[in-house]
C-alpha atoms as a PDB file:
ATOM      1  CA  UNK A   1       0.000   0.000   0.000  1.00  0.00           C
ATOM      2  CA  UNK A   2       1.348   3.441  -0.928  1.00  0.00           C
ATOM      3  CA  UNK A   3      -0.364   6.862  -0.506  1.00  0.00           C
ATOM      4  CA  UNK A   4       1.076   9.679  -2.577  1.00  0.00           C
ATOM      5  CA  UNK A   5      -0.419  13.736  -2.218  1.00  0.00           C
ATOM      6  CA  UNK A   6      -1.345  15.083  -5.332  1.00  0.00           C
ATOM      7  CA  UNK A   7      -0.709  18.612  -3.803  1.00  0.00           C
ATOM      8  CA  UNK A   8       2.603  18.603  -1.919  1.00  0.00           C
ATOM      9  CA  UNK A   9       4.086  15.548  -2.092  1.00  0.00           C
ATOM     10  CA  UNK A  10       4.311  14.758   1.291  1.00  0.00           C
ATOM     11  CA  UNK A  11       5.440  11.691   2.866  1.00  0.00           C
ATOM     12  CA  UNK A  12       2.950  11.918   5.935  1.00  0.00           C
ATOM     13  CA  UNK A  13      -1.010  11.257   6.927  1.00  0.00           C
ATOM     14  CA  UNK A  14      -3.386  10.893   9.449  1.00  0.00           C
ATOM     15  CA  UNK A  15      -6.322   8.047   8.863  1.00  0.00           C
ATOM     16  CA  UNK A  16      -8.165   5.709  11.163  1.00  0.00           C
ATOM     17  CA  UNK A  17      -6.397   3.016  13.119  1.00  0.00           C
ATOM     18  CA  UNK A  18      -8.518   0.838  15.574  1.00  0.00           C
ATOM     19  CA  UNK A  19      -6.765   0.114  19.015  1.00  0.00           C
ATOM     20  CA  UNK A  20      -7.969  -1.025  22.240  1.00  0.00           C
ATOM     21  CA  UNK A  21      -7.679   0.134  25.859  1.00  0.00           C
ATOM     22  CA  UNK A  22      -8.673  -0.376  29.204  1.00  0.00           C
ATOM     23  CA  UNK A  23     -11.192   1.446  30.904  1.00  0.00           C
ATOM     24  CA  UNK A  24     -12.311   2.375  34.194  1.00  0.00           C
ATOM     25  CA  UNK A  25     -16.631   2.487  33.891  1.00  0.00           C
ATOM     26  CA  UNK A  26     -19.343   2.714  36.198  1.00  0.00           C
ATOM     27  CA  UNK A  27     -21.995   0.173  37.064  1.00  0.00           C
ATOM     28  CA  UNK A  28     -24.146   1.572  33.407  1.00  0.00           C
ATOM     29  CA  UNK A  29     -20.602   0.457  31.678  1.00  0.00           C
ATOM     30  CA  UNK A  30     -20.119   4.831  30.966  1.00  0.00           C
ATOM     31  CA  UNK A  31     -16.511   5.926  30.473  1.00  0.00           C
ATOM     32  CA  UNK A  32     -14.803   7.316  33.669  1.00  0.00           C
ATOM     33  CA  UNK A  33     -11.256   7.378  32.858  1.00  0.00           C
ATOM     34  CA  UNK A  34      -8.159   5.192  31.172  1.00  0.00           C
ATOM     35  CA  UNK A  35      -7.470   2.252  33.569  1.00  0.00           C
ATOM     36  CA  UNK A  36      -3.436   2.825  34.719  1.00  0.00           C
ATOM     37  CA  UNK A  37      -0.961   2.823  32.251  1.00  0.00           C
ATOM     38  CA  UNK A  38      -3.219   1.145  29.676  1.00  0.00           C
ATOM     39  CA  UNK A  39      -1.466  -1.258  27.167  1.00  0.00           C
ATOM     40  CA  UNK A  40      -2.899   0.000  23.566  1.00  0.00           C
ATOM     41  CA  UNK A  41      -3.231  -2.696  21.221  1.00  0.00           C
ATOM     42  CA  UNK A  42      -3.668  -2.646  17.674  1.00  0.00           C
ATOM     43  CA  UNK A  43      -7.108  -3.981  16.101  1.00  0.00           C
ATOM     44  CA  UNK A  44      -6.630  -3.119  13.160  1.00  0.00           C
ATOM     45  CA  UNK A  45      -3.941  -0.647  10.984  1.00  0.00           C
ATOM     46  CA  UNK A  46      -4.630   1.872   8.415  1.00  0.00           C
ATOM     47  CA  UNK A  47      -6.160   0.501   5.476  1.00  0.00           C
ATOM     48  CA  UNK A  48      -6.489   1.190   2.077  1.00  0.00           C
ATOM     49  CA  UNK A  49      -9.882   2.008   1.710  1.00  0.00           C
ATOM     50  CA  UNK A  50     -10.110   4.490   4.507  1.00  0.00           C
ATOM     51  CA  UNK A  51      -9.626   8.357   3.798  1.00  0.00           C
ATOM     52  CA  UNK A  52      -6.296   9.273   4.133  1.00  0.00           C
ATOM     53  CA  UNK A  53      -5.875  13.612   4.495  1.00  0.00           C
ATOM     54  CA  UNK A  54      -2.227  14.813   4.155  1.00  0.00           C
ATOM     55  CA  UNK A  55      -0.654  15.697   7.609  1.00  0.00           C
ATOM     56  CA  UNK A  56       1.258  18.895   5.715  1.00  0.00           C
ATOM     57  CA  UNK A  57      -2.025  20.465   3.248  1.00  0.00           C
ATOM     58  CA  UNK A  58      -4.884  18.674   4.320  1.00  0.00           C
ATOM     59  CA  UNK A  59      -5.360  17.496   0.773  1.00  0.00           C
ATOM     60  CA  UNK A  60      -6.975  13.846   0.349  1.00  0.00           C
ATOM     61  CA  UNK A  61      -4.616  11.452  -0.664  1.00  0.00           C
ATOM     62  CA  UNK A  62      -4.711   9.030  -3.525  1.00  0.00           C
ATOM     63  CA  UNK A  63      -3.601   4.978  -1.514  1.00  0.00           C
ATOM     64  CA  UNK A  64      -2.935   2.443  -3.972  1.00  0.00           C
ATOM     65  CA  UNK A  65      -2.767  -1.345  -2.534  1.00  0.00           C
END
């Protein structure tokens, strides 16, 4: 997978990952804070078919598989 900017040509840019953490909830299972020093782990990575926005111009970016 490779994602280019048709604008700037930059090399960086934020999409969607899905990781997990642990959480501290009440008895209706509502947020209340991070548990500790939460291990993250990673669902699942960027992938190609999610929108990918250059970091530098904000342009969309083309991702090729």
């Amino acid at each position: 997978m490779k994602a280019t900017c048709p604008e700037c040509n930059s090399k960086q840019f934020v999409t969607v990952a899905h990781v997990t953490e642990d959480w501290v909830v009440n008895e209706n299972g509502e947020f209340v804070e991070v548990f500790g020093s939460s291990d993250t782990y990673v669902v699942h990575g960027p992938r190609a078919g999610n929108i990918w926005i250059c970091y530098k111009c904000g342009e969309e970016a083309k991702v090729e598989e």
